[in-house]
PDB file of N, CA and C in Angstrom:
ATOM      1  N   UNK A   1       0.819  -1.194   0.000  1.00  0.00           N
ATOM      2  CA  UNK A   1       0.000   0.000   0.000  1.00  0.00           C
ATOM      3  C   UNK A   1       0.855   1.246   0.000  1.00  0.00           C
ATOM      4  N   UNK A   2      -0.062   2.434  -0.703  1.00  0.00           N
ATOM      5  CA  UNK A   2       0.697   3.527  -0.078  1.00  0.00           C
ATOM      6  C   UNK A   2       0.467   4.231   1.316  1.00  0.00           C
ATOM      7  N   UNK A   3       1.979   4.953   1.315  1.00  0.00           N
ATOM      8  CA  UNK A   3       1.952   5.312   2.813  1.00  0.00           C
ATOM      9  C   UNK A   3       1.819   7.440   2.805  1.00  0.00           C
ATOM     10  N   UNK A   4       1.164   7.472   2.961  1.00  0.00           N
ATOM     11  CA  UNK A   4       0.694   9.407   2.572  1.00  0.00           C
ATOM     12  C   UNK A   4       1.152  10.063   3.751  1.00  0.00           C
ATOM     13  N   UNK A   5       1.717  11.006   3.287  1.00  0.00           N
ATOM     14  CA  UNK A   5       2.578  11.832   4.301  1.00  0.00           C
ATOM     15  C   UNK A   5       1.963  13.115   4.116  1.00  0.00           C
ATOM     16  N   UNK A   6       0.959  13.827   5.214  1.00  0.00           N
ATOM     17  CA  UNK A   6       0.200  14.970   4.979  1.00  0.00           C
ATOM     18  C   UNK A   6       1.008  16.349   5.458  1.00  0.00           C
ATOM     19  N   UNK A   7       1.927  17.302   4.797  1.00  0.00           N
ATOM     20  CA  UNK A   7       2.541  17.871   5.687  1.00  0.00           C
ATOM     21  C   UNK A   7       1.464  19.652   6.207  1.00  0.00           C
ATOM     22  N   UNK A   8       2.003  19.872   7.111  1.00  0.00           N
ATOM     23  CA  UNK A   8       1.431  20.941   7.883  1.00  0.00           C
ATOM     24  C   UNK A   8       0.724  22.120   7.155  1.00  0.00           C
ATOM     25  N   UNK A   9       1.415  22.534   5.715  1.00  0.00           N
ATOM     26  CA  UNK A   9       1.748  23.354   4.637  1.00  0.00           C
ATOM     27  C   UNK A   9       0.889  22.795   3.619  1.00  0.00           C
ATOM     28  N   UNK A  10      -0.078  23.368   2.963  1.00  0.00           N
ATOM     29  CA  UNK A  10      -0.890  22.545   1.921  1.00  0.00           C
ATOM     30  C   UNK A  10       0.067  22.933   0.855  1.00  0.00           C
ATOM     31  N   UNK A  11       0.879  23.589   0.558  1.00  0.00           N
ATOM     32  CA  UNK A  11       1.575  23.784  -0.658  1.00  0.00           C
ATOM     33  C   UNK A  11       2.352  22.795  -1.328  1.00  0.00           C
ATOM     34  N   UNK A  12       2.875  23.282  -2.401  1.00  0.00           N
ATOM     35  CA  UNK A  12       3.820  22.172  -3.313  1.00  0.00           C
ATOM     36  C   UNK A  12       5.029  22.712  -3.463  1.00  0.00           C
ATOM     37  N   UNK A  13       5.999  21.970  -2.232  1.00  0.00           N
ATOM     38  CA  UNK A  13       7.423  22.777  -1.966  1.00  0.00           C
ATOM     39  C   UNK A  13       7.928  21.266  -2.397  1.00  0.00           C
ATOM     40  N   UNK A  14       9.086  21.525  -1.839  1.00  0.00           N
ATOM     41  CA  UNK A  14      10.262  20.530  -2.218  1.00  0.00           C
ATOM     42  C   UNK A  14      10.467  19.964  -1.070  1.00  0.00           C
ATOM     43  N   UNK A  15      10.465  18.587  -1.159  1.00  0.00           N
ATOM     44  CA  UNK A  15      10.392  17.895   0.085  1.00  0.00           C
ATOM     45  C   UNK A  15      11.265  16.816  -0.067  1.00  0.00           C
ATOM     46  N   UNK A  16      12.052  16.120   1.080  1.00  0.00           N
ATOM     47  CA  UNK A  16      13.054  15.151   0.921  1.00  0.00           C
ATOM     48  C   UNK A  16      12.193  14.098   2.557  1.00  0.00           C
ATOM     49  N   UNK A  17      11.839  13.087   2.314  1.00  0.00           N
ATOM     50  CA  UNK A  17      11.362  12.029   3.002  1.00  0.00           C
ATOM     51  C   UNK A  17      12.522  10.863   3.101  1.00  0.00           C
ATOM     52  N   UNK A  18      12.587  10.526   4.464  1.00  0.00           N
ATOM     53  CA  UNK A  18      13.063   8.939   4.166  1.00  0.00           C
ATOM     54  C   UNK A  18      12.459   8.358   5.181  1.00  0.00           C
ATOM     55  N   UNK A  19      12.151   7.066   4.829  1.00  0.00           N
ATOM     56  CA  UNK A  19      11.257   6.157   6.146  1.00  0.00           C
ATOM     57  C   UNK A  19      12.084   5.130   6.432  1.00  0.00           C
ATOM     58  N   UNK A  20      13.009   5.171   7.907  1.00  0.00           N
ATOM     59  CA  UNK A  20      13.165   3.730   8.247  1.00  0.00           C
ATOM     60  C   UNK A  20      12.741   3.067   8.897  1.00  0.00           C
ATOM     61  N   UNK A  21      12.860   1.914   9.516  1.00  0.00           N
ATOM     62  CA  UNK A  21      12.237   1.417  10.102  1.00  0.00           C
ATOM     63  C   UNK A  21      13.010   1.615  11.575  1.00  0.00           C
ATOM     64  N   UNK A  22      12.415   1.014  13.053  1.00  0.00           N
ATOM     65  CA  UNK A  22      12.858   1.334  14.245  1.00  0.00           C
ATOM     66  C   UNK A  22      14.482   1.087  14.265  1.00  0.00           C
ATOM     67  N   UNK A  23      14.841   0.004  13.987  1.00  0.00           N
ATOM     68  CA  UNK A  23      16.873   0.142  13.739  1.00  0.00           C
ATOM     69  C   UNK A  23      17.066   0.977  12.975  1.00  0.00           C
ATOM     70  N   UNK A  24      16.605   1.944  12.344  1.00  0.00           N
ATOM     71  CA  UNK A  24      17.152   3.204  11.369  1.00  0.00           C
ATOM     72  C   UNK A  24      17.688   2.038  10.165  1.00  0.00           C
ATOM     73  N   UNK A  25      16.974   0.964  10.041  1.00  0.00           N
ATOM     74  CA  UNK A  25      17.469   0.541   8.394  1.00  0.00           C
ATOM     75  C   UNK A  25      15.933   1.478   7.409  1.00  0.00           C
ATOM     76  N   UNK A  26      16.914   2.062   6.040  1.00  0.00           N
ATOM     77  CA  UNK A  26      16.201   2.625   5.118  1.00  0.00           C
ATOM     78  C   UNK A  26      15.041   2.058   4.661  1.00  0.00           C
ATOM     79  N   UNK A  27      13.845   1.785   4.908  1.00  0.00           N
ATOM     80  CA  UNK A  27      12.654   1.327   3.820  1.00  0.00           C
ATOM     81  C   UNK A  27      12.614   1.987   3.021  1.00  0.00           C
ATOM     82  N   UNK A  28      12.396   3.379   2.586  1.00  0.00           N
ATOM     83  CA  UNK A  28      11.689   4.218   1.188  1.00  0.00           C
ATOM     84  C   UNK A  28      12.424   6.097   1.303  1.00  0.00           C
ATOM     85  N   UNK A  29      12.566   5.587   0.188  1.00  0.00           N
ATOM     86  CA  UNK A  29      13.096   7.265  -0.005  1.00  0.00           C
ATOM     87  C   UNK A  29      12.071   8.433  -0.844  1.00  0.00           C
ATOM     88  N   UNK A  30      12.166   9.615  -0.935  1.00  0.00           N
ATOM     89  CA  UNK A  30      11.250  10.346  -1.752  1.00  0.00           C
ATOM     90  C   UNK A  30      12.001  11.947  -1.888  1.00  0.00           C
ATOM     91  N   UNK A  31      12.909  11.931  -2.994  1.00  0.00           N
ATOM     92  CA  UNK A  31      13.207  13.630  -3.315  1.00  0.00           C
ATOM     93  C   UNK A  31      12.305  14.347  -4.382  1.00  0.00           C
ATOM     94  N   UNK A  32      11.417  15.198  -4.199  1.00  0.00           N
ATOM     95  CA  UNK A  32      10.807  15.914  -5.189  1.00  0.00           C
ATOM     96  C   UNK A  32       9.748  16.824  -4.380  1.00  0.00           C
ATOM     97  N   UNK A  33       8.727  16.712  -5.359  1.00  0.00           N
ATOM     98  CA  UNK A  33       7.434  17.988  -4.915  1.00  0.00           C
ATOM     99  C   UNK A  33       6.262  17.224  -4.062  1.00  0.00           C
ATOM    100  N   UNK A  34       6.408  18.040  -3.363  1.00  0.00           N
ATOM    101  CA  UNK A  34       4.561  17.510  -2.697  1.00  0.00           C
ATOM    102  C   UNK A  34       3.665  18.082  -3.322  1.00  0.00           C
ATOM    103  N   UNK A  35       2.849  17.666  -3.540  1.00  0.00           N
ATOM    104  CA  UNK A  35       1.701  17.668  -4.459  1.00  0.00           C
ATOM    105  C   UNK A  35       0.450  18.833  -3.555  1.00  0.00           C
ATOM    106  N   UNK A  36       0.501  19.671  -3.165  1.00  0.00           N
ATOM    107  CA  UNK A  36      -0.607  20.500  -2.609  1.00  0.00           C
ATOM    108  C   UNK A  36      -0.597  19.541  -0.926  1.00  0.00           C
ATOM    109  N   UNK A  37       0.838  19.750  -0.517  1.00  0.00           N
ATOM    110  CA  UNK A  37       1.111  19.611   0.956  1.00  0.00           C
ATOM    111  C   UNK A  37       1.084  17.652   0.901  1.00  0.00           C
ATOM    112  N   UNK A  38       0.884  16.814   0.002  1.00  0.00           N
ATOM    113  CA  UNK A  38       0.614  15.184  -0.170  1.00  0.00           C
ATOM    114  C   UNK A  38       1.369  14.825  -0.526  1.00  0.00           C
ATOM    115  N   UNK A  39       2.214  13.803  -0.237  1.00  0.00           N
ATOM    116  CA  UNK A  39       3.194  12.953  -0.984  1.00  0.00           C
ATOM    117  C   UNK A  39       2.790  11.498  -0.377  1.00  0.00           C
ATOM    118  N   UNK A  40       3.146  10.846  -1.415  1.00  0.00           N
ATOM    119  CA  UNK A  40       2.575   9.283  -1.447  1.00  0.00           C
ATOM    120  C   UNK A  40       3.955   8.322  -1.812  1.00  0.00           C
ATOM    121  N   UNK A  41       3.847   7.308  -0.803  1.00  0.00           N
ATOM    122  CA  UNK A  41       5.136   6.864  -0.918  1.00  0.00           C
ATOM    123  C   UNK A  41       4.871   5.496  -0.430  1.00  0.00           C
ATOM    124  N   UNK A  42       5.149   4.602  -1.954  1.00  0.00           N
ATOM    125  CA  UNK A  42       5.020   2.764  -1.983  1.00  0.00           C
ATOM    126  C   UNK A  42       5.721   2.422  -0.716  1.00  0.00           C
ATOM    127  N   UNK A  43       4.988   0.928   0.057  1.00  0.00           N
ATOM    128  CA  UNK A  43       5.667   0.293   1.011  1.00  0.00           C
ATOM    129  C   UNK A  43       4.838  -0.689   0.509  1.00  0.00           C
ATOM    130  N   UNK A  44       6.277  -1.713   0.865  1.00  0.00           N
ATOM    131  CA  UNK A  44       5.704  -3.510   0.715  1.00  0.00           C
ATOM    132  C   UNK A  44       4.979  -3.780   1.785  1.00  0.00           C
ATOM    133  N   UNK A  45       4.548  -4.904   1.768  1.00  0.00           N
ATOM    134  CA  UNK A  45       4.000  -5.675   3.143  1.00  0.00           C
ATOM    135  C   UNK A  45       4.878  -5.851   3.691  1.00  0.00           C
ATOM    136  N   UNK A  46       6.514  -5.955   3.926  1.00  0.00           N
ATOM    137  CA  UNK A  46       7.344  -6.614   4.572  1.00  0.00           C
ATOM    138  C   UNK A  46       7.888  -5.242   5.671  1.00  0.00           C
ATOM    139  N   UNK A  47       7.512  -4.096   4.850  1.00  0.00           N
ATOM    140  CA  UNK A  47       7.719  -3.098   5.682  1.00  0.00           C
ATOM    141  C   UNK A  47       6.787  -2.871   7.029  1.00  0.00           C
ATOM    142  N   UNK A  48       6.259  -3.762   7.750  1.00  0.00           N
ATOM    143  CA  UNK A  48       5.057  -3.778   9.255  1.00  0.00           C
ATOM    144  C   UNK A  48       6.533  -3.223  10.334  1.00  0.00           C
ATOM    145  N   UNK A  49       4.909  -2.790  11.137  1.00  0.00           N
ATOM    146  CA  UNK A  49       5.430  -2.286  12.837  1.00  0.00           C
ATOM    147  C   UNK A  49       5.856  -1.176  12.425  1.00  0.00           C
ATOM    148  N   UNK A  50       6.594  -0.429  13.348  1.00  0.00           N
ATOM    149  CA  UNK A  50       6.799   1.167  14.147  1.00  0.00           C
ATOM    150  C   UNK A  50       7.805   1.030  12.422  1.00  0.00           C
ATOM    151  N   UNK A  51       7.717   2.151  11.766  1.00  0.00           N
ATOM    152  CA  UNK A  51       8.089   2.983  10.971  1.00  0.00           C
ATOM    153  C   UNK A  51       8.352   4.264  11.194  1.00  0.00           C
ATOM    154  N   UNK A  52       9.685   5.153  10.962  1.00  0.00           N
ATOM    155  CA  UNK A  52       9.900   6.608  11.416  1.00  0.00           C
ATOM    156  C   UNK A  52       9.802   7.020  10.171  1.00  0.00           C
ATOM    157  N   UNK A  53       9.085   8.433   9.979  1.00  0.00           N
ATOM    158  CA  UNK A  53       9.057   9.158   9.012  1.00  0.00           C
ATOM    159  C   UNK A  53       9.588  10.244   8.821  1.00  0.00           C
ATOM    160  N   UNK A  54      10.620  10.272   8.307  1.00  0.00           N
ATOM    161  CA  UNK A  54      11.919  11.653   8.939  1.00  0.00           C
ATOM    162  C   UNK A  54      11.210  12.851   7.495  1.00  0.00           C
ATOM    163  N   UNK A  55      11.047  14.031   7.485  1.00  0.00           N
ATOM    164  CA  UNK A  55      10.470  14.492   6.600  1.00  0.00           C
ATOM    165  C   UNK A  55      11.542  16.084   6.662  1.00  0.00           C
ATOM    166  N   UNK A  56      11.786  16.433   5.741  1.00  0.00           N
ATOM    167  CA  UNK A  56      12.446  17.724   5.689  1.00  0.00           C
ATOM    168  C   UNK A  56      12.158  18.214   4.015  1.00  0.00           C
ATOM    169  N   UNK A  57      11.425  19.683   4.515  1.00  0.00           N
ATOM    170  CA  UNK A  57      11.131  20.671   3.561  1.00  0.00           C
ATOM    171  C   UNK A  57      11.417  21.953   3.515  1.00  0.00           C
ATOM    172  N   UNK A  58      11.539  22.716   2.482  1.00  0.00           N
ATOM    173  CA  UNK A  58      11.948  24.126   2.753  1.00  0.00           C
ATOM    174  C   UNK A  58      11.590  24.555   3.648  1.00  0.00           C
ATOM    175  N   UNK A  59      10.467  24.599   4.834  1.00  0.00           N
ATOM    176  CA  UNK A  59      10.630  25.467   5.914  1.00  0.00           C
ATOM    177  C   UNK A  59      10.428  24.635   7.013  1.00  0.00           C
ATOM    178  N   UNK A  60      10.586  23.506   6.624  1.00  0.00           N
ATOM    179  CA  UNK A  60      10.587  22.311   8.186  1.00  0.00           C
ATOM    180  C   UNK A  60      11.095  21.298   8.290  1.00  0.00           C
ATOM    181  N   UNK A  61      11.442  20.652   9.332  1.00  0.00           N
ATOM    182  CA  UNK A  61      11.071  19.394   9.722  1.00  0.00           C
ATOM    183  C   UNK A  61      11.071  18.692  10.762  1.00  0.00           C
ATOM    184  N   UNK A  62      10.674  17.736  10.273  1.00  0.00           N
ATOM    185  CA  UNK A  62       9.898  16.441  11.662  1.00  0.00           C
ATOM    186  C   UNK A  62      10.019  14.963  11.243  1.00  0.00           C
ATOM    187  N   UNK A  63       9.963  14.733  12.390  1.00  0.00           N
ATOM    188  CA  UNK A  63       9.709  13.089  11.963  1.00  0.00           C
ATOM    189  C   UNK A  63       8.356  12.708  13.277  1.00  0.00           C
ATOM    190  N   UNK A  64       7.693  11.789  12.262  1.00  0.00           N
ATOM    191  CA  UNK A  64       6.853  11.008  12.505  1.00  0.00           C
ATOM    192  C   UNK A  64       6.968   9.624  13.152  1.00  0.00           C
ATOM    193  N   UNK A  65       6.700   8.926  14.044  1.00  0.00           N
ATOM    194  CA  UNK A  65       6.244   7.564  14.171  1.00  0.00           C
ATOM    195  C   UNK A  65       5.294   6.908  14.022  1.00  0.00           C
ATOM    196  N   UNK A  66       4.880   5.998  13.231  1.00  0.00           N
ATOM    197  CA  UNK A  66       3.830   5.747  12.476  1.00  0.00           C
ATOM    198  C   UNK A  66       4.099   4.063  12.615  1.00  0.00           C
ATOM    199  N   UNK A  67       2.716   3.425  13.242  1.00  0.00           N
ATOM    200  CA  UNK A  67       2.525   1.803  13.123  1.00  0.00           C
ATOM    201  C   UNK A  67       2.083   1.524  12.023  1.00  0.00           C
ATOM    202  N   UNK A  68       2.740   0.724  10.907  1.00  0.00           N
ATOM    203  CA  UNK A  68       2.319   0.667   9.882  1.00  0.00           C
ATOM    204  C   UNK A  68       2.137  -0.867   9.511  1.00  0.00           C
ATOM    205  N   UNK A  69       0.445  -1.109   9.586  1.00  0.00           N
ATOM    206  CA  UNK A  69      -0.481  -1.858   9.949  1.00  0.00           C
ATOM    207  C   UNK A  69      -0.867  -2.715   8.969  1.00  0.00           C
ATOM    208  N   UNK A  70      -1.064  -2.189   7.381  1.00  0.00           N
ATOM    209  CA  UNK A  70      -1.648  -2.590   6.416  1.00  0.00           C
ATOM    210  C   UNK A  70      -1.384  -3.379   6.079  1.00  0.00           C
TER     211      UNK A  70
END
């Protein structure tokens, strides 16, 4: 499934995502535009449990923890 990353900002800035998982190994990367504050980003099934969503954009960032269930 995809995994949607809603950021704070409805705009379409430039955004750099990476999701690892709880040992900080890499699942998914994402350099480009958010789409009106949305970016959508493939995960396998093999990617389950606590997922971090490290997110950095022109005027922010954060990371997320996210159980990822699907």
């Amino acid at each position: 499934g995809n995994l949607v990353v809603q950021l704070p900002t409805k705009s379409s800035e430039k955004v750099q995502i990476e999701v690892t998982d709880i040992l900080g190994k890499s699942i998914a990367n994402f350099n480009g535009m958010a789409q009106n504050g949305v970016v959508k980003l493939p995960l396998t099934q093999r990617n389950m449990g606590i997922i971090l969503v490290n997110v950095v954009t022109e005027s922010e960032r954060f990371t997320r923890k996210i159980l990822n269930d699907q």
